[in-house]
Protein backbone atom coordinates (compact mmCIF):
# COMPACT_ATOMS: atom_id res chain seq x y z
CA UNK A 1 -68.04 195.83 116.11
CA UNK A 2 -67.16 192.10 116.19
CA UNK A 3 -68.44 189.76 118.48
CA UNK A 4 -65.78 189.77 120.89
CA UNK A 5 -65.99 193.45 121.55
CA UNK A 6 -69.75 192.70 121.66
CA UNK A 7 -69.09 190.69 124.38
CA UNK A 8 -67.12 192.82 126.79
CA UNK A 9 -69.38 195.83 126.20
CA UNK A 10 -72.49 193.53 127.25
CA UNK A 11 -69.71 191.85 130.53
CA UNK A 12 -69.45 195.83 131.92
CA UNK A 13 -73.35 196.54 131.13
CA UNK A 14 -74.89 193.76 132.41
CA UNK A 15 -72.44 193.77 135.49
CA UNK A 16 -73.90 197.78 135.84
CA UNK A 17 -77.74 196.51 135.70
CA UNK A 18 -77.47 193.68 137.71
CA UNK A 19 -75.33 195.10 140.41
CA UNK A 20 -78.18 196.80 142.67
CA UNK A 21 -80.17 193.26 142.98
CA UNK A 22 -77.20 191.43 143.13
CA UNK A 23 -74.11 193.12 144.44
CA UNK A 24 -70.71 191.32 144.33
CA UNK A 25 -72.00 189.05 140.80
CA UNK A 26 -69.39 188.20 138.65
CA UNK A 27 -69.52 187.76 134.92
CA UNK A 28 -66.89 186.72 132.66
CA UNK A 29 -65.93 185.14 129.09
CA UNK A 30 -66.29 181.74 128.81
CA UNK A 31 -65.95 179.17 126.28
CA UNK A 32 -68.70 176.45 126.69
CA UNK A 33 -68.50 172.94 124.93
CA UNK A 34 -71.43 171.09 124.34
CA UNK A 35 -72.61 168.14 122.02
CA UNK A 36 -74.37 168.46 118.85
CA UNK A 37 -72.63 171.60 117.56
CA UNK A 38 -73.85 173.57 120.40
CA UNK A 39 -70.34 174.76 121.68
CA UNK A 40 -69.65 178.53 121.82
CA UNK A 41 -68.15 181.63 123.22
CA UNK A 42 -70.56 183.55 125.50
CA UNK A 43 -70.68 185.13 129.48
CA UNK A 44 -70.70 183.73 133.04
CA UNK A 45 -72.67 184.60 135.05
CA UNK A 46 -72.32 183.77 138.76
CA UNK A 47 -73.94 185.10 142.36
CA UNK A 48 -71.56 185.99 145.13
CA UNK A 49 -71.58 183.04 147.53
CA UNK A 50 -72.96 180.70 144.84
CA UNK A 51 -71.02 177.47 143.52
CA UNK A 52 -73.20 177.28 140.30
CA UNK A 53 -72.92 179.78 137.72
CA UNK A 54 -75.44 180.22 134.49
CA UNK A 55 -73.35 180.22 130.57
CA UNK A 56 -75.35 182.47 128.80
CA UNK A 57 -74.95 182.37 124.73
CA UNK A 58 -75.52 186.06 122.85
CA UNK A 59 -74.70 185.30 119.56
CA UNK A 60 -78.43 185.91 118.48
CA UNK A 61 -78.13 189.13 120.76
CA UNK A 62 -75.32 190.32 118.80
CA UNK A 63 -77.11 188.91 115.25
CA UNK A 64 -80.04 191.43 116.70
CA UNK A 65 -77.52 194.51 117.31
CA UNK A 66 -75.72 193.85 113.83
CA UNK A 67 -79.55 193.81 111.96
CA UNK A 68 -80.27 197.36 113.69
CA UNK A 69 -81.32 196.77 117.15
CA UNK A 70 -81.24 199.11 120.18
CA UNK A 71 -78.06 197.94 122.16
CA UNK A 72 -79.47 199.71 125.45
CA UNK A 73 -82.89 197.70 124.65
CA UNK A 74 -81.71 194.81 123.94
CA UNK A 75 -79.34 194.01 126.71
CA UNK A 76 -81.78 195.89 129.05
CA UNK A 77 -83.97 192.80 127.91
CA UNK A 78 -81.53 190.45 128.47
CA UNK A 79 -80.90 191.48 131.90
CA UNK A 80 -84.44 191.22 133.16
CA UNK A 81 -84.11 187.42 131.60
CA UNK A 82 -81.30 186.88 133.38
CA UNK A 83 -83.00 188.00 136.75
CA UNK A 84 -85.61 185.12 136.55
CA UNK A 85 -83.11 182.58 135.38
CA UNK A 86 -81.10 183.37 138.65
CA UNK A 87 -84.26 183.25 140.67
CA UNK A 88 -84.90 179.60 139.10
CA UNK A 89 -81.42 178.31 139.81
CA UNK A 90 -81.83 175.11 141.70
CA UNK A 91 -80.57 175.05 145.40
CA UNK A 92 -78.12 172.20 145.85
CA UNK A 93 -74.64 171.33 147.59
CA UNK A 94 -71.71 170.94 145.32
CA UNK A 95 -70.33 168.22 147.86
CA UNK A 96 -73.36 166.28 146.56
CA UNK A 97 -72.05 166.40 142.96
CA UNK A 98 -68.63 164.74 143.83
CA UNK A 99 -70.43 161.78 145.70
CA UNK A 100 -71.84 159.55 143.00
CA UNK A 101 -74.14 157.52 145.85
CA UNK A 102 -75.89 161.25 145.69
CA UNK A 103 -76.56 161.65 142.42
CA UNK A 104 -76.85 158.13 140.66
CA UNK A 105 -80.83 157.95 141.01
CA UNK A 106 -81.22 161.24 138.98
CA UNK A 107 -79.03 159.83 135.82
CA UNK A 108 -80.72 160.37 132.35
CA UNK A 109 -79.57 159.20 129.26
CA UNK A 110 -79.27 161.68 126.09
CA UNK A 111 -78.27 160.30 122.14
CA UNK A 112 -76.52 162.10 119.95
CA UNK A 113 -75.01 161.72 116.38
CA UNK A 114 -71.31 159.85 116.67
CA UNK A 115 -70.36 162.02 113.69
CA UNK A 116 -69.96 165.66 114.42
CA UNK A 117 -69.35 164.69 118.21
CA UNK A 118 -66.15 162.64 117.73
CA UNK A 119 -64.25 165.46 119.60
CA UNK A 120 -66.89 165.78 123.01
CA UNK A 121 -67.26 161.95 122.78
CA UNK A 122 -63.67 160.86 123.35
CA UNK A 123 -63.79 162.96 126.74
CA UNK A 124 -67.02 161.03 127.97
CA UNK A 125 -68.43 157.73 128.81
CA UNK A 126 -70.81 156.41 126.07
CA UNK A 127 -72.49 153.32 124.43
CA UNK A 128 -72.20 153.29 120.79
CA UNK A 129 -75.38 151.87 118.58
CA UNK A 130 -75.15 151.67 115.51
CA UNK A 131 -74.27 155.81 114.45
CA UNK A 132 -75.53 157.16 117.93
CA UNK A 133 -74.04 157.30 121.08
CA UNK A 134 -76.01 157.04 124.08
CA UNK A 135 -74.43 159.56 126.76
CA UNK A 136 -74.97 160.36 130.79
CA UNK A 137 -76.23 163.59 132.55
CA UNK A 138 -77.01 163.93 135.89
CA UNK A 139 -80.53 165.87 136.15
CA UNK A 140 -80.66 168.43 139.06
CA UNK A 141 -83.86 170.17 139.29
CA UNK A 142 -86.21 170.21 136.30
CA UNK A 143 -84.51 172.19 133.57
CA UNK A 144 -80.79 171.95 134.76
CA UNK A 145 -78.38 169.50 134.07
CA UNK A 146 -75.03 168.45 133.12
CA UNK A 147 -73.03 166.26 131.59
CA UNK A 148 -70.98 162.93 132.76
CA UNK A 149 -67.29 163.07 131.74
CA UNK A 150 -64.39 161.02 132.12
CA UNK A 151 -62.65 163.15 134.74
CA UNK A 152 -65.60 163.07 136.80
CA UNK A 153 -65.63 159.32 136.13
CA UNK A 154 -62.11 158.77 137.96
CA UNK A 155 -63.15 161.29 140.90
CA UNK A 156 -66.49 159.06 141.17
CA UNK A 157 -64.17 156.01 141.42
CA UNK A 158 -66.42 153.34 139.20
CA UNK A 159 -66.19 151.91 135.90
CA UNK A 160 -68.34 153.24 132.90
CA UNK A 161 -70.29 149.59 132.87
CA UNK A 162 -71.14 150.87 136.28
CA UNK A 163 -72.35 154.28 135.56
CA UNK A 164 -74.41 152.55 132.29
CA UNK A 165 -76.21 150.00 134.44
CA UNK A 166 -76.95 153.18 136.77
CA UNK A 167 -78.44 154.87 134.81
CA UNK A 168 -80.38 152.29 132.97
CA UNK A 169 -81.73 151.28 136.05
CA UNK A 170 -82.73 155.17 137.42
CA UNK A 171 -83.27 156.98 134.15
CA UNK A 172 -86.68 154.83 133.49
CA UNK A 173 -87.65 155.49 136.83
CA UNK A 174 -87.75 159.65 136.72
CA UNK A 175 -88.15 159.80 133.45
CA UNK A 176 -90.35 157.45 132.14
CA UNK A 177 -91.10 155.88 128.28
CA UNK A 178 -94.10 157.61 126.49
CA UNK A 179 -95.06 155.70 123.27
CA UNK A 180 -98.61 157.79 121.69
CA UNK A 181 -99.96 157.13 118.30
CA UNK A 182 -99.70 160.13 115.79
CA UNK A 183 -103.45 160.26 115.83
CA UNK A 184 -103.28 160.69 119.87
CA UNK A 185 -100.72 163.51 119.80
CA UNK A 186 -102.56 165.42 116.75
CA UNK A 187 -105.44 164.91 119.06
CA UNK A 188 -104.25 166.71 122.26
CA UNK A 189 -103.80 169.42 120.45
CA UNK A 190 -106.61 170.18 118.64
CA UNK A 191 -109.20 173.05 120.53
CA UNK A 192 -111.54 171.82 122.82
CA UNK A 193 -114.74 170.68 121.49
CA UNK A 194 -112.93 169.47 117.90
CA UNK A 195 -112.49 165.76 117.28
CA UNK A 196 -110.43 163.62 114.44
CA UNK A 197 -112.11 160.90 113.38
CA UNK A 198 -109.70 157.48 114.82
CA UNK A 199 -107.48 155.78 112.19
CA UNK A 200 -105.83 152.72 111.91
CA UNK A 201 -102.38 154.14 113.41
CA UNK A 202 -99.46 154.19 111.09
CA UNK A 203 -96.73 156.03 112.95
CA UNK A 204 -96.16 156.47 117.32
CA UNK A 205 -94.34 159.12 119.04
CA UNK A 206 -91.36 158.12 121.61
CA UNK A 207 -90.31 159.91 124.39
CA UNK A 208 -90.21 160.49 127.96
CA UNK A 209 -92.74 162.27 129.78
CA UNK A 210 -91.21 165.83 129.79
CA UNK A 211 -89.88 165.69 126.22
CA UNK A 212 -86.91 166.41 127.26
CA UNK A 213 -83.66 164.23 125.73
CA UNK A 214 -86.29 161.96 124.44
CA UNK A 215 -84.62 159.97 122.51
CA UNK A 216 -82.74 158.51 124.72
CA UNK A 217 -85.49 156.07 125.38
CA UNK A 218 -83.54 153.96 122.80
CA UNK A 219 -80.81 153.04 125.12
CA UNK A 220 -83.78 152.50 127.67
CA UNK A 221 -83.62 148.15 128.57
CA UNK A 222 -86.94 146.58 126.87
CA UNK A 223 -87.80 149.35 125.09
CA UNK A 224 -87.33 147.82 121.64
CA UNK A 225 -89.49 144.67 122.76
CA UNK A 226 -92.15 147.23 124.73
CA UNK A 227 -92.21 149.02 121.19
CA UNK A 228 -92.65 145.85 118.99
CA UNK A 229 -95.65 145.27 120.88
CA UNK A 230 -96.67 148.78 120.63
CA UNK A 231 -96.69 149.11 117.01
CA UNK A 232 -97.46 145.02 116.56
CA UNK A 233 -93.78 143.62 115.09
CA UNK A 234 -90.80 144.75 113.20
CA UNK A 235 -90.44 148.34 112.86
CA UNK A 236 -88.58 151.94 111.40
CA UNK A 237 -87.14 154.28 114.17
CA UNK A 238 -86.66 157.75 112.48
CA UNK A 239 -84.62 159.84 114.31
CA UNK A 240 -87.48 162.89 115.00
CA UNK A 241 -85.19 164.99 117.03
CA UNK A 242 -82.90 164.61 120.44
CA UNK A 243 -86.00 164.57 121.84
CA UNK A 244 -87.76 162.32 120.32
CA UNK A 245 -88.56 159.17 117.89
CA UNK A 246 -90.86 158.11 115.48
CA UNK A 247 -91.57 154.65 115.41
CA UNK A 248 -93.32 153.19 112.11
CA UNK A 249 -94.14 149.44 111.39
CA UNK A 250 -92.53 147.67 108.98
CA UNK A 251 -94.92 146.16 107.18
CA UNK A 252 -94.17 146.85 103.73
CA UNK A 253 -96.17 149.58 103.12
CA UNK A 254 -93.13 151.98 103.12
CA UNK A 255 -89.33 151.56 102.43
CA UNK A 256 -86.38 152.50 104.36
CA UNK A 257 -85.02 154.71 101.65
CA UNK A 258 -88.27 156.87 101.38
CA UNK A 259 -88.47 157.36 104.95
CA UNK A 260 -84.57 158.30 105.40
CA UNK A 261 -85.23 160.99 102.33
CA UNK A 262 -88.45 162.20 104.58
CA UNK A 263 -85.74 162.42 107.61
CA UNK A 264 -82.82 164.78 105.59
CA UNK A 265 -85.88 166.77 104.06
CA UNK A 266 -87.52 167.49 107.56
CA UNK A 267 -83.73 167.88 109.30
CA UNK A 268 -82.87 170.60 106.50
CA UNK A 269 -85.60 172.66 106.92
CA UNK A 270 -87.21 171.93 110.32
CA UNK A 271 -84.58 170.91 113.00
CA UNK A 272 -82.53 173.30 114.64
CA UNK A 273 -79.02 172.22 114.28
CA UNK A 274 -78.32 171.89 117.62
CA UNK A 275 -81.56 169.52 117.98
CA UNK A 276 -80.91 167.27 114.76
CA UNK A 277 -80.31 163.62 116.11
CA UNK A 278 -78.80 162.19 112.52
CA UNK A 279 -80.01 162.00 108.61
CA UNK A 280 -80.10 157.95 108.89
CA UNK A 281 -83.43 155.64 109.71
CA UNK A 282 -82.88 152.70 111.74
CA UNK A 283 -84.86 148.98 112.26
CA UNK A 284 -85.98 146.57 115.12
CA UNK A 285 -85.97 142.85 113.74
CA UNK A 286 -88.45 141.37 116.93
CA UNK A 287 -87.31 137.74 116.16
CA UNK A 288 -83.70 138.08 116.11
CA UNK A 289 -83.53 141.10 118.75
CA UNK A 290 -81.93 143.81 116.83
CA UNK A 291 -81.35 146.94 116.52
CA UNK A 292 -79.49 148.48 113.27
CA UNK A 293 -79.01 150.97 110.53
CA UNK A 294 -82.00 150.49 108.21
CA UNK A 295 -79.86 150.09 105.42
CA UNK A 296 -77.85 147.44 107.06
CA UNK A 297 -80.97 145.60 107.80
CA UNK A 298 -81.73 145.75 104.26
CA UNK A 299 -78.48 144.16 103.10
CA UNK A 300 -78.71 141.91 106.08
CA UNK A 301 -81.97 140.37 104.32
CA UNK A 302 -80.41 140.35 100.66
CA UNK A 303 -77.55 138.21 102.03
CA UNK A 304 -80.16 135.74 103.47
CA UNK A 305 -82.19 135.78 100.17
CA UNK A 306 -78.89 134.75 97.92
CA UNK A 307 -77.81 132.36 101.12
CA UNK A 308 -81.13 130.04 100.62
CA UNK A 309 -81.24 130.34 96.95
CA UNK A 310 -77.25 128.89 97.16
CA UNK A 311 -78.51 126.27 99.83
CA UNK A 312 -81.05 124.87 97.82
CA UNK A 313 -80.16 121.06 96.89
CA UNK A 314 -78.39 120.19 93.96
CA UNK A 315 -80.79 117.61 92.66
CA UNK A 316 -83.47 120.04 93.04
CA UNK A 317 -81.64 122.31 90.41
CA UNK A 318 -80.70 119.24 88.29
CA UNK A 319 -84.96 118.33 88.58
CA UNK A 320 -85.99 121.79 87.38
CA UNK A 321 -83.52 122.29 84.34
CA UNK A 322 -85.02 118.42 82.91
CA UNK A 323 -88.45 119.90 84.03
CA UNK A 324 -87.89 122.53 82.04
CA UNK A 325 -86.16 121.46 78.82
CA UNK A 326 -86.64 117.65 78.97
CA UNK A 327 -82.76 117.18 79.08
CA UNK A 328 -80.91 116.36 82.43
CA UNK A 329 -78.25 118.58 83.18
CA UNK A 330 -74.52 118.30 82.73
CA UNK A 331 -73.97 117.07 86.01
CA UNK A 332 -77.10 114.82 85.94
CA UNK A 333 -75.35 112.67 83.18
CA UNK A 334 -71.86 112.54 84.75
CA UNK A 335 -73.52 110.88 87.99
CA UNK A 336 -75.40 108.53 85.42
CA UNK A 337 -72.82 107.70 83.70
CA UNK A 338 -70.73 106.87 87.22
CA UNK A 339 -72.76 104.92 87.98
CA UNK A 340 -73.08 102.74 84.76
CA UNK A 341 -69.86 102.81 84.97
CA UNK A 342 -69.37 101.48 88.92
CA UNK A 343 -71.57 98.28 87.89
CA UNK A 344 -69.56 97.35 85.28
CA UNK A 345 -66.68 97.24 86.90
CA UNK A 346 -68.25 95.77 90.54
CA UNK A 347 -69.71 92.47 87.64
CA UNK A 348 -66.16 92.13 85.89
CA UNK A 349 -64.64 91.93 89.51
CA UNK A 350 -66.61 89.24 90.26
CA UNK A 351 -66.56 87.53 87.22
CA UNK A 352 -62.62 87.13 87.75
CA UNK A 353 -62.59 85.84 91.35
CA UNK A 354 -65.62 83.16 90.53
CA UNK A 355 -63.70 79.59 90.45
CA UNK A 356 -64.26 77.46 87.28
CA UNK A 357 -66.46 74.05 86.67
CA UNK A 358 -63.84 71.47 88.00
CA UNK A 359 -61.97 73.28 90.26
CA UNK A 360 -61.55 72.58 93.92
């Protein structure tokens, strides 16, 4: 059995189980596209009378079925989860959807890799930085929501700068910036009655309040200059997950290349694919306001350091080499000798124009 015919034989037994609660529900094939990898082939499944319908993905199902599993069982399971899920489905009115006035205040902001998304991304409104893109759902209910395209960008009838200042106005607002030390989030979840001794903290968690699409706190406005003062200057933003960041201080204690091997180790064998963020570390320079690729930042500052050794004076090099070896330099002696040479020839000019004894 392939996964195809997996599929249909799960459309007519689900439709079976689910018929007595719920007569008249539909559920069909359906390809779903999402960002970070996440797109695949799975079932529809939609309430008579409803306008919202729940994608359901059963390619672990069908992994479980392949490895030995009960069929009956295992879709029996499914079905009771799919009971509660359509018990949770937020109430709402589609006409609500299509007006933009009615859904701008529940915008949230979600980053994502550029690369590996090129294909989702040219059908959506987002702001590049650096390698992410910062793109726009509209939150309905707690764990529901969907994503902003282009199409629904014409229907809305405004401009993408519009929906971006939107939603960095709202997305702050219901779904606020949490910046913890390391040492406070270790510490909430340790058993009652345990304590960790405090340290000096070395690395903060950011996200928003529900964890959810964290990381977009990134594309939040003042959140780099709310961090600096956070963490107390200049600092690493490793790319933890979508839903979250880890901020560290840069202040020489670590290096941008260790930490970016620390975020492909912990991405390879931690992070679900569909969770990574990217393999890359980024910086916050607090003086100049900016935010980069780490590694940009780092040839950024080896371009200054060769700028002000090339800016230095020239009679300051000429000083150190006769410092150094008691001999002026090359060019040292061809000014000398210009000048030597200037006075001689300024005296004989003025020798020739002086009038003689007798002359009138």
């Amino acid at each position: 059995m392939n996964y195809e015919e997996f599929l249909n034989e799960a459309k007519e037994t689900l439709t079976r189980l689910l018929s007595e609660d719920y007569p008249g529900i539909s559920i069909t094939t359906v390809d779903v596209e999402k960002m970070q990898n996440g797109s695949y082939r799975g079932l529809s499944v939609r309430e008579e009378g409803k306008d919202v319908a729940m994608n359901m993905n059963l390619e672990t199902l069908f992994e479980d079925v392949q490895e030995g599993g009960s069929k009956e069982l295992i879709l029996g399971g499914f079905a009771r989860e799919i009971r509660e899920h359509l018990e949770n489905i937020p109430v709402f009115d589609v006409g609500e959807i299509s007006n933009y006035d009615a859904i701008k205040e529940n915008l949230s902001i979600q980053m994502v890799s550029i690369r590996g998304n090129e294909h989702m991304l040219s059908e959506v409104p987002h702001k590049v930085m650096a390698d992410l893109a910062a793109v726009y759902r509209v939150q309905i209910g707690r764990d529901t929501s969907f994503l902003v395209t282009d199409n629904m960008l014409k229907g809305y009838g405004i401009s993408q700068e519009q929906l971006q200042t939107d939603a960095e106005r709202y997305a702050p607002q219901h779904a606020p910036v949490s910046i913890r030390s390391m040492f406070e989030v270790i510490a909430e979840m340790m058993p009652p009655g345990m304590e960790m001794p405090e340290q000096d903290p070395k690395m903060f968690v950011a996200t928003v309040q529900d964890q959810s699409y964290g990381a977009g706190v990134i594309a939040y406005p003042h959140f780099m200059e709310m961090a600096a003062e956070r963490v107390g200057g200049d600092f690493f933003i490793l790319p933890s997950s979508v839903h979250e960041v880890l901020l560290v201080p840069d202040n020489g204690e670590m290096e941008w290349k260790e930490l970016e091997n620390m975020v492909r180790t912990v991405n390879e064998t931690t992070v679900e694919p569909q969770e990574k963020l990217s393999d890359h570390v980024y910086h916050y320079d607090n003086q100049e306001k900016m935010f980069e690729l780490a590694s940009s930042h780092g040839l950024r500052l080896a371009e200054k350091r060769l700028e002000h050794v090339a800016e230095r004076p020239q009679k300051e090099t000429a000083k150190s080499v006769q410092e150094k070896t008691g001999k002026k330099s090359v060019l040292e002696e061809l000014r000398n000798n210009k000048t030597i040479c200037d006075k001689e020839n300024a005296k004989h000019e003025r020798q020739k124009v002086q009038p003689g004894r007798g002359e009138r």
